[in-house]
Protein backbone atom coordinates (compact mmCIF):
# COMPACT_ATOMS: atom_id res chain seq x y z
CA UNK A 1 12.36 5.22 41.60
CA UNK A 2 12.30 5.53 45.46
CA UNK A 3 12.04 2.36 47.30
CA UNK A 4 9.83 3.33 49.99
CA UNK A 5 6.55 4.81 49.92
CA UNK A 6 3.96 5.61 52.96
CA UNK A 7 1.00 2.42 52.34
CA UNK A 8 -1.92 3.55 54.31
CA UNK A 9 -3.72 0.11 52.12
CA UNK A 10 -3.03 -3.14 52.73
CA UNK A 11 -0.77 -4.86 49.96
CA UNK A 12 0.83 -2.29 47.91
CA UNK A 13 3.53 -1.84 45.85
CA UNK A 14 6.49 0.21 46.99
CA UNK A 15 7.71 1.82 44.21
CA UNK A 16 10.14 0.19 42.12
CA UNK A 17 13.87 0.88 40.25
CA UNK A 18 12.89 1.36 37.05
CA UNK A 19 15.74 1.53 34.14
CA UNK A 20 17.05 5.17 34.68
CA UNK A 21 19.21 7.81 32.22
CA UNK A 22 21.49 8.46 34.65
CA UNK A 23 20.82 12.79 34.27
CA UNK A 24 18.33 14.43 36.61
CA UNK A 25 14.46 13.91 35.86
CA UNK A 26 13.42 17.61 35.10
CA UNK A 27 10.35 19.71 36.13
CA UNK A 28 7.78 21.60 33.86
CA UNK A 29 7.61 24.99 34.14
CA UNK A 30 5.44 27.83 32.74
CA UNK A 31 6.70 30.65 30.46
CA UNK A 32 3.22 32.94 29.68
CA UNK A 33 3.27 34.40 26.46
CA UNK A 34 2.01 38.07 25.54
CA UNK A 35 -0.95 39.30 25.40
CA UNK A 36 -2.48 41.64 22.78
CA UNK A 37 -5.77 43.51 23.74
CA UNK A 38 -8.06 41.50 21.35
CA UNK A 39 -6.66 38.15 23.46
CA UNK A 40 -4.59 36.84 20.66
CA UNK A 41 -0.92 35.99 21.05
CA UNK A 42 1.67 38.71 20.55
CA UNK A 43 5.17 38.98 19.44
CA UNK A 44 7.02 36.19 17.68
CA UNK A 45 5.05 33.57 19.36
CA UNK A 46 3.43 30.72 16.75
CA UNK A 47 0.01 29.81 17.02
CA UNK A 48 -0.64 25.47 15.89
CA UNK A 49 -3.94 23.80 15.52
CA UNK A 50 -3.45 20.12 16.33
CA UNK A 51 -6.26 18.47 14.85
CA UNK A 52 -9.15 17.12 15.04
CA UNK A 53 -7.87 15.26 12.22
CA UNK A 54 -4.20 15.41 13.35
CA UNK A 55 -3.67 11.06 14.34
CA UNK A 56 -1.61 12.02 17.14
CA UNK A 57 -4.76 12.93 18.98
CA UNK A 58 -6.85 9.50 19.29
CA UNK A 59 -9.72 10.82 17.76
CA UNK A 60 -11.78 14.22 16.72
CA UNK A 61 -9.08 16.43 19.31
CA UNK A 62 -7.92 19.43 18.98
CA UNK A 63 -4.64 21.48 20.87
CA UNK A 64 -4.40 25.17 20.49
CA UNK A 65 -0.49 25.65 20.90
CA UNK A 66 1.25 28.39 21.48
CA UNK A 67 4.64 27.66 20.65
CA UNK A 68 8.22 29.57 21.13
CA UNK A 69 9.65 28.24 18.68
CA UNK A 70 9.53 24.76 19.77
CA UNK A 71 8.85 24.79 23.36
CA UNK A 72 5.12 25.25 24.53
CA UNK A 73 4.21 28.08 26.11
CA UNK A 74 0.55 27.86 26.04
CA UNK A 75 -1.79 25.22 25.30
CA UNK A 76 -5.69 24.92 25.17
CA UNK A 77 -7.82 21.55 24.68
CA UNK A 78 -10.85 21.26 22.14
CA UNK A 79 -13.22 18.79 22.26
CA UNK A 80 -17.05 18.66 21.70
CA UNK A 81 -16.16 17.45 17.92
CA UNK A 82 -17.76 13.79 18.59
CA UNK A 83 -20.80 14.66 21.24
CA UNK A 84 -23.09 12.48 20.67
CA UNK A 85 -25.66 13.89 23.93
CA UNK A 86 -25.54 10.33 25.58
CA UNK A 87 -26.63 11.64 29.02
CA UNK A 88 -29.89 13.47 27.51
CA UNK A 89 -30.24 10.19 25.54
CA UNK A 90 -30.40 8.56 28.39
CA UNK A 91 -32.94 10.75 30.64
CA UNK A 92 -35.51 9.72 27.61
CA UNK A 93 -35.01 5.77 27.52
CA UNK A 94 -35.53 3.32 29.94
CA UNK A 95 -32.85 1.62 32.40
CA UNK A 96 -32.20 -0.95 30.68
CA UNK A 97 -32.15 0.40 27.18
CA UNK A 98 -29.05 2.82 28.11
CA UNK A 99 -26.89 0.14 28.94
CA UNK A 100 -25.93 -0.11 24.76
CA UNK A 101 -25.11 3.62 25.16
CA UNK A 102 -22.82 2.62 27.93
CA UNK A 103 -20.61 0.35 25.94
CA UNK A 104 -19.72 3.29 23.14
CA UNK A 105 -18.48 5.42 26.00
CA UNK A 106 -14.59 3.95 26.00
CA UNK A 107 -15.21 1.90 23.54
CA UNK A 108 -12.07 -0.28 24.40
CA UNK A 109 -14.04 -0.85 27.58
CA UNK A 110 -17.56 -2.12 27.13
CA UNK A 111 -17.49 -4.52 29.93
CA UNK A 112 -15.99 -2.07 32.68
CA UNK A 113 -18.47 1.13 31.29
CA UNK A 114 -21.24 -1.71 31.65
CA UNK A 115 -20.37 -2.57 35.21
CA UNK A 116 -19.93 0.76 36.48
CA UNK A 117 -24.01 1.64 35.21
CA UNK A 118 -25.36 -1.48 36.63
CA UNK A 119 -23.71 -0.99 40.14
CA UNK A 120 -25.13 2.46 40.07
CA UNK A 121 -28.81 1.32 39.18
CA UNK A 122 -28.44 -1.88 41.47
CA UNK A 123 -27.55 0.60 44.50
CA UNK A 124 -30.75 2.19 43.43
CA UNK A 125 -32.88 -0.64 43.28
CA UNK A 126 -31.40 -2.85 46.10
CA UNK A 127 -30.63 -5.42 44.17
CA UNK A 128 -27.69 -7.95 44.51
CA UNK A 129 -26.00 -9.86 41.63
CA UNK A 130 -25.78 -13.42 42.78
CA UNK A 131 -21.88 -15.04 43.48
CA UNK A 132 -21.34 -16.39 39.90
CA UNK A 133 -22.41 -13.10 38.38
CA UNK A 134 -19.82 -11.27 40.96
CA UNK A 135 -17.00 -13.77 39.63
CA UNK A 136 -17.91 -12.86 36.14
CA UNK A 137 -17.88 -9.63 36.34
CA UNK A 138 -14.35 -9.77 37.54
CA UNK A 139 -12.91 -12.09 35.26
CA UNK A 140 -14.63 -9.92 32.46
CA UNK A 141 -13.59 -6.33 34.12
CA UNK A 142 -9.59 -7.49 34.50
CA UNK A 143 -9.66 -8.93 31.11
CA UNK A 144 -10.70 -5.81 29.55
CA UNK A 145 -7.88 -3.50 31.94
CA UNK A 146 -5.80 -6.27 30.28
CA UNK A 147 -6.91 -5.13 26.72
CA UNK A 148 -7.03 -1.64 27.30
CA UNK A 149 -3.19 -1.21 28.66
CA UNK A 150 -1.77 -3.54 26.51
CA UNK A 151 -3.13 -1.07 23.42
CA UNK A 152 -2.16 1.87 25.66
CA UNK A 153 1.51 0.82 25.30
CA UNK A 154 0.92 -0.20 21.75
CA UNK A 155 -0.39 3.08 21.00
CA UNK A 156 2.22 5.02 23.20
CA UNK A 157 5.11 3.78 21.02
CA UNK A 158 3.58 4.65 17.51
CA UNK A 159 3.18 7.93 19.05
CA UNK A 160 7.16 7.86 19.72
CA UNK A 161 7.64 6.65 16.48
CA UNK A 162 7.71 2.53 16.65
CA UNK A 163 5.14 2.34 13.83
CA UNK A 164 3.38 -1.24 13.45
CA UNK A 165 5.42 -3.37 15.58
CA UNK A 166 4.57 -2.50 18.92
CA UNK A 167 0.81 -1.88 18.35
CA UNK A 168 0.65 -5.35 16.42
CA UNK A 169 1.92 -7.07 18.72
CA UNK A 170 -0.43 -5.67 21.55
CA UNK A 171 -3.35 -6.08 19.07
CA UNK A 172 -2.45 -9.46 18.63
CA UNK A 173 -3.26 -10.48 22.59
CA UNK A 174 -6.13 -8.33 22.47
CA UNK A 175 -7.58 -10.16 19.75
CA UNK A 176 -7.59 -13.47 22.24
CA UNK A 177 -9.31 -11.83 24.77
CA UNK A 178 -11.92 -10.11 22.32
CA UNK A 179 -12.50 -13.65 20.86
CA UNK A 180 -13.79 -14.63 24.75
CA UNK A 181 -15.73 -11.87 24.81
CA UNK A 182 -17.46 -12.57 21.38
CA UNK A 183 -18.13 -15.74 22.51
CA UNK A 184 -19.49 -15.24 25.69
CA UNK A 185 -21.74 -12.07 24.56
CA UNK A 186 -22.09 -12.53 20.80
CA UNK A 187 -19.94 -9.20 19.85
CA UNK A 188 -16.36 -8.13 19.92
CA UNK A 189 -16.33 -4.87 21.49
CA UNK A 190 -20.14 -3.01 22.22
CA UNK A 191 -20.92 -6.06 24.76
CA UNK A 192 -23.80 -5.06 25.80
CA UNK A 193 -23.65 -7.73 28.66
CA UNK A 194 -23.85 -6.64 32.01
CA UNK A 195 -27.55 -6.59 33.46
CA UNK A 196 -28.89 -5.16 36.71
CA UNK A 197 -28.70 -7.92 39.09
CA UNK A 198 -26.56 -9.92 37.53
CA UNK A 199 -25.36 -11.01 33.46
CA UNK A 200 -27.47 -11.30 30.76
CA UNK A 201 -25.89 -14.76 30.08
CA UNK A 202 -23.74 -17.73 31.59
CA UNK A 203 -20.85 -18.87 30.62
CA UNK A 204 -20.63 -20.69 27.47
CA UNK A 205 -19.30 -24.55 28.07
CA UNK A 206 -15.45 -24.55 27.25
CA UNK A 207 -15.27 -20.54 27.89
CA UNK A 208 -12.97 -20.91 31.40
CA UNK A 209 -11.02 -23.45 29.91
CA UNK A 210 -9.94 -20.42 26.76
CA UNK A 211 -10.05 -17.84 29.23
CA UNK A 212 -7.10 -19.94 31.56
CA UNK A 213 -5.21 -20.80 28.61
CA UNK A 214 -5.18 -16.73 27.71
CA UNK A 215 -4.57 -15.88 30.76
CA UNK A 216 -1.42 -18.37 31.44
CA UNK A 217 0.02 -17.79 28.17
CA UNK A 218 -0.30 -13.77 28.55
CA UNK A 219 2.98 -13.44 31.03
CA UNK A 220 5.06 -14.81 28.53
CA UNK A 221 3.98 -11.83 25.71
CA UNK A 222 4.09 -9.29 29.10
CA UNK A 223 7.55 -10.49 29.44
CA UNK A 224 8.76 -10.46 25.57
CA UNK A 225 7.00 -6.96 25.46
CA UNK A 226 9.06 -5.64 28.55
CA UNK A 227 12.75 -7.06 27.35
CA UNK A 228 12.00 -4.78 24.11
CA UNK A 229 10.79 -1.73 25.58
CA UNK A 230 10.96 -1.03 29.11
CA UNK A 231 15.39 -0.13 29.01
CA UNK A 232 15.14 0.74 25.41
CA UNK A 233 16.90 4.01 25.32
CA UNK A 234 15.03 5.54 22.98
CA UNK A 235 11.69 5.30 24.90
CA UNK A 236 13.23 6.05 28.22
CA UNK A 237 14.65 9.55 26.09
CA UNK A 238 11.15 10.03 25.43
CA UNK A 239 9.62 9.48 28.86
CA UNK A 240 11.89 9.95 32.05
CA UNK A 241 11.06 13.40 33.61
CA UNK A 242 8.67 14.01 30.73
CA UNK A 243 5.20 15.61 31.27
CA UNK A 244 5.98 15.21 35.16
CA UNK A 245 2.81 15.57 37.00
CA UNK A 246 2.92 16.55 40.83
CA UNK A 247 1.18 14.56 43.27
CA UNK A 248 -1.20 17.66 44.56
CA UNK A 249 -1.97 18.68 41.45
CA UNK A 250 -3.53 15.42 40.47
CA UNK A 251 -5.37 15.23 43.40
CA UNK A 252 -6.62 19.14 42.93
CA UNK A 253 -7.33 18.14 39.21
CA UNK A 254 -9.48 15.36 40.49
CA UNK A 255 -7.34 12.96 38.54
CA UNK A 256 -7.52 9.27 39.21
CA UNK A 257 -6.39 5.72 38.04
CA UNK A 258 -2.84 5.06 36.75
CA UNK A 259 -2.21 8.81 35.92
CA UNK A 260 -2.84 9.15 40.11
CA UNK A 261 -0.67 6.65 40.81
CA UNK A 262 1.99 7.32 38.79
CA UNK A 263 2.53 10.39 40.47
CA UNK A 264 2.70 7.77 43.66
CA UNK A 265 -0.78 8.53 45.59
CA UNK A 266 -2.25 5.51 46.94
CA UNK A 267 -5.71 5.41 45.29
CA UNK A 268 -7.60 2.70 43.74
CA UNK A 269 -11.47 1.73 44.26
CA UNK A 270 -10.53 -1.78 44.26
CA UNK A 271 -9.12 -1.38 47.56
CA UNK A 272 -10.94 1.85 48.59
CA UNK A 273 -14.43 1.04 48.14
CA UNK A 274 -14.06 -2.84 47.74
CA UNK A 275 -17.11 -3.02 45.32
CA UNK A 276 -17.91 -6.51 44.04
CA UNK A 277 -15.90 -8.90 45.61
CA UNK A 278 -12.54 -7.62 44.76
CA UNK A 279 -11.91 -8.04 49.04
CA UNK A 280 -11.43 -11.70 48.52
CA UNK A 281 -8.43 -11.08 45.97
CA UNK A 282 -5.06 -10.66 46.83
CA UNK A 283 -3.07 -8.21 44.64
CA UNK A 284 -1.52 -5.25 44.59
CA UNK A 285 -1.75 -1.79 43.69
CA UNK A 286 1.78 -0.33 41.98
CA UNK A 287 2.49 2.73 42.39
CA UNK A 288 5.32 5.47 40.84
CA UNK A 289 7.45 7.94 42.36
CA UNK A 290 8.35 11.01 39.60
CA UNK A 291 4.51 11.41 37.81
CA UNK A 292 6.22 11.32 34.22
CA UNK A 293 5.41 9.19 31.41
CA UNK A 294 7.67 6.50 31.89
CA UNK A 295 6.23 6.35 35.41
CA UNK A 296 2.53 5.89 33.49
CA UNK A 297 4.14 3.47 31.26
CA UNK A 298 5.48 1.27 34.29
CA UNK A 299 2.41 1.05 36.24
CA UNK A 300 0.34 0.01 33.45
CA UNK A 301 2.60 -2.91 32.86
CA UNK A 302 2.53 -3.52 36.35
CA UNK A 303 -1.21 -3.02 36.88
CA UNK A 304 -1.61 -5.75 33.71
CA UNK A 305 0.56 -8.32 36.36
CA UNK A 306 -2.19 -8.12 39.05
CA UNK A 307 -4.72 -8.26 36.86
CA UNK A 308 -3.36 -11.60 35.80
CA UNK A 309 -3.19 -12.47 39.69
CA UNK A 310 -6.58 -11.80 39.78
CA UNK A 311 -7.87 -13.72 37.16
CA UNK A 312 -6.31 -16.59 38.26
CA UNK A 313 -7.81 -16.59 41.32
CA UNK A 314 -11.07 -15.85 40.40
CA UNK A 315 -10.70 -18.16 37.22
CA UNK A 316 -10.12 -20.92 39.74
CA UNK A 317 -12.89 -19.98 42.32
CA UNK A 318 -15.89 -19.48 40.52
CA UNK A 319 -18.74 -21.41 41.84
CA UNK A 320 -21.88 -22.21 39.99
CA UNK A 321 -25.52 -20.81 40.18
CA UNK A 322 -27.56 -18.47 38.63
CA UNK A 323 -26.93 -15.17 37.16
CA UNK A 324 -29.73 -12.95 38.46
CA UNK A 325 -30.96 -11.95 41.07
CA UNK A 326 -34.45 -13.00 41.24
CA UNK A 327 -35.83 -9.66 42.19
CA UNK A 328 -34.45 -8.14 39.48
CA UNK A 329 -36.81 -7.23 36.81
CA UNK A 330 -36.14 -6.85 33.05
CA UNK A 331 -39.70 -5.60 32.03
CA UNK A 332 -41.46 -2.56 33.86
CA UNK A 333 -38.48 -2.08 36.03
CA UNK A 334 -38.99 0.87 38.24
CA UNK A 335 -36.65 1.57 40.51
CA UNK A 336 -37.97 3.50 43.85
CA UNK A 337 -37.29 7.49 44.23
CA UNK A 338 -33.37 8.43 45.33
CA UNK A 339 -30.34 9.34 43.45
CA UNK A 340 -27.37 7.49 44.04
CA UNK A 341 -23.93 7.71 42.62
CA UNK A 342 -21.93 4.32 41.78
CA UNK A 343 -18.21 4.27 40.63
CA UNK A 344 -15.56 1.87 39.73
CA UNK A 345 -11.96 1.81 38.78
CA UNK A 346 -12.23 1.47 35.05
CA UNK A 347 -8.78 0.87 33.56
CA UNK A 348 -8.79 4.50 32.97
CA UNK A 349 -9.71 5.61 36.64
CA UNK A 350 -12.84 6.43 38.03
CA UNK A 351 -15.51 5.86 35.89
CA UNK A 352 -19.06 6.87 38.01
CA UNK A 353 -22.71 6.93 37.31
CA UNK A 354 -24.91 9.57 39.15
CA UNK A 355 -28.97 9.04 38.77
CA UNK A 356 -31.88 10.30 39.96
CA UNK A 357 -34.79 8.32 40.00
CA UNK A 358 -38.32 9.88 39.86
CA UNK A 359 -40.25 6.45 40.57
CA UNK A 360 -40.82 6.33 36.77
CA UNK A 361 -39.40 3.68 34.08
CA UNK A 362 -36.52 6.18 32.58
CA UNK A 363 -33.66 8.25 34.99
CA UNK A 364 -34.80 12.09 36.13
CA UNK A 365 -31.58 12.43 35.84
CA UNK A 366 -28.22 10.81 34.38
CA UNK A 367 -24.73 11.89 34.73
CA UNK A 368 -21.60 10.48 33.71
CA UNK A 369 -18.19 10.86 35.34
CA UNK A 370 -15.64 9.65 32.84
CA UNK A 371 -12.31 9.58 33.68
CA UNK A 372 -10.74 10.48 29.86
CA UNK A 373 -12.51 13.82 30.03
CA UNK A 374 -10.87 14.29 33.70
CA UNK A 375 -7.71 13.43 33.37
CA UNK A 376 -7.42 15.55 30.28
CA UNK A 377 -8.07 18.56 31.93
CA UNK A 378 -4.41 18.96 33.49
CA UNK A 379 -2.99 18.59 29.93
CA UNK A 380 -2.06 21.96 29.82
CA UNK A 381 0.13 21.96 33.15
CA UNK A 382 2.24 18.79 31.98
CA UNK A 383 3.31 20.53 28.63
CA UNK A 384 4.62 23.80 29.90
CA UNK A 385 8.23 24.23 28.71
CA UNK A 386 8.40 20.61 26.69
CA UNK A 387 9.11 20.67 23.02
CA UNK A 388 6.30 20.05 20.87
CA UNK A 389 7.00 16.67 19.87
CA UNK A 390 6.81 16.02 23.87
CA UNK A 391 3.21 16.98 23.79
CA UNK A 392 2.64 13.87 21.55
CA UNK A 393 4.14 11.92 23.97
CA UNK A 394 2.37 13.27 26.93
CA UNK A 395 -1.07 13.45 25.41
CA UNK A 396 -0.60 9.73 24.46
CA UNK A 397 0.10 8.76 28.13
CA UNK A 398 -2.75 10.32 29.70
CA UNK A 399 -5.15 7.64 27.81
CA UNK A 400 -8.25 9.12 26.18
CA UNK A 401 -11.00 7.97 24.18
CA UNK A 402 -13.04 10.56 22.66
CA UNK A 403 -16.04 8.79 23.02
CA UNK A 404 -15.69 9.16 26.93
CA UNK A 405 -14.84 12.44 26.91
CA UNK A 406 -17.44 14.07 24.54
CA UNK A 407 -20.02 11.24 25.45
């Protein structure tokens, strides 16, 4: 990795030496296959359905690959198998009865998806969640970028072939910070928690107290988790100049979160649009140099770092007070007429909410821009020329849940 990086934010990472082969990093490239008339694939070219049943897709997937044979000369991304027409849903129920829908977006991410749809219909109402409720949503928004990488990793590695002991072992921490949220909202992973204004409930007595002990005891499992994986040679085989992604193309692609920055562009919400309070925390946003997996890999671990930096700090900080705002209504809540778009950076990327408000009790309209169903798009571009087995790899590292991207 290179060692210095232009910063245009305050507080960022330059990129740092990660564990290296010693050979050169290599490049995708494209080899287009022929053509017949009908728009099939001709000559000795092999035509592979990957899924939707096939596990290496996290979820109802499916790849159309054109393989020579084993290198990829062609490949196509299916999915519509799990639409479940949230946004129409959502133009025929009220405000506040979408927010359920929210949570079974990413459904490793109910409290972030939550967030993201009561910014949007707080910028729409002008309403303004009190302090506590900012500090809570914070705490609860890093804890759940802590669940969601830690299972990325886990997940990466049984694609490579670590089956069970990985993934176990990043289940196991997520199951301490899935008991907090059970406590504090009375379920493990649809939340449902987030209100606009504010939270639908304080914080149970005790609750900070199991959240600090979680969070202090989590560098020491970041740490154990690193020492086995980060120089094995077997995942650094699997990842260094693998599904390399080029810093314009993301940007073209409209990609965003840790598949951005891995490819080293300086890009996070946090810092950009400094929604909540995250202005009074100091961390930092990593970033990578080459755009390959390994590069995805290392930020994530990273990322998980600050997030623990900024739980501390807010752990520590939190004042007391209510959790609404008092203007904020629960029944007959009408917002006025606009449209407004509100986004945050969802451990995936940029997860945004776009509404239109008629004056009336339910949205005009209700759009969703989830980042699984973005980043996916450039699939294609970062399996050109790798072996099939890469596109495992490389599908695994992008970080999808199907419920985001069919939603």
């Amino acid at each position: 990795m290179s060692n210095t990086v232009a910063t245009p934010l305050e507080g960022v990472f330059a990129p740092l030496q990660f564990p290296e082969t010693g050979a050169p990093r290599e490049l995708n490239y494209s080899v287009a296959p022929k053509m017949s008339a009908d728009g099939s694939v001709a000559g000795d070219f092999l035509e592979v359905a990957m899924g939707p049943q096939h596990p290496s897709t996290h979820g109802v997937f499916r790849m159309d690959v054109v393989l020579d044979g084993e290198r990829v000369v062609k490949l196509k991304p299916v999915f519509g198998y799990l639409h479940r027409n949230h946004e129409k849903i959502a133009e025929n129920a009220s405000y506040l009865g979408s927010m359920p829908y929210t949570d079974r977006l990413d459904y490793f991410c109910s409290m972030t998806n939550n967030w993201a749809y009561a910014l949007s219909v707080e910028k729409l109402a002008g309403l303004q969640p009190p302090e506590r409720a900012e500090y809570i949503r914070i705490i609860t928004a890093e804890l759940t970028r802590l669940v969601n990488h830690v299972c990325l990793v886990g997940f990466l590695l049984q694609d490579m072939g670590a089956l069970g002991t990985p993934l176990m072992y990043a289940f196991r921490e997520r199951e301490k910070i899935l008991d907090l949220f059970e406590t504090l909202s009375g379920s493990r992973m649809m939340c449902n928690y987030m209100r606009f204004g504010g939270c639908r409930v304080d914080l149970p007595a005790g609750w900070l107290e199991n959240a600090t002990q979680v969070v202090e005891n989590f560098p020491r499992f970041l740490d154990d988790f690193e020492n086995l994986l980060s120089a094995n040679e077997i995942l650094i085989a699997r990842t260094q100049g693998v599904g390399a992604l080029s810093a314009a193309l993301a940007i073209n692609a409209g990609v965003t979160g840790p598949l951005l920055r891995a490819c080293g562009v300086n890009y996070d919400l946090r810092k950009v649009d400094k929604y909540g309070i995250y202005e009074r925390f100091d961390f930092r946003v990593p970033l990578g140099h080459h755009g390959d997996v390994y590069d995805r890999y290392m930020v994530r671990v990273l990322e998980m770092r600050e997030s623990l930096k900024i739980l501390r700090q807010a752990l520590r900080d939190i004042p007391s007070g209510p959790i609404m705002d008092p203007k904020a209504k629960i029944r007959g809540f009408r917002p006025k007429v606009g449209e407004v778009y509100g986004r945050i950076e969802g451990p995936k990327g940029e997860l945004g909410f776009y509404l239109i408000s008629d004056g009336g009790p339910n949205p005009y309209r209700y759009r969703v821009r989830p980042p699984s169903l973005i980043n996916l798009t450039i699939l294609e571009d970062m399996c050109l020329g790798r072996n099939v087995s890469d596109v495992v790899v490389i599908l695994g590292s992008i970080d999808i849940v199907l419920g985001e991207v069919d939603r």
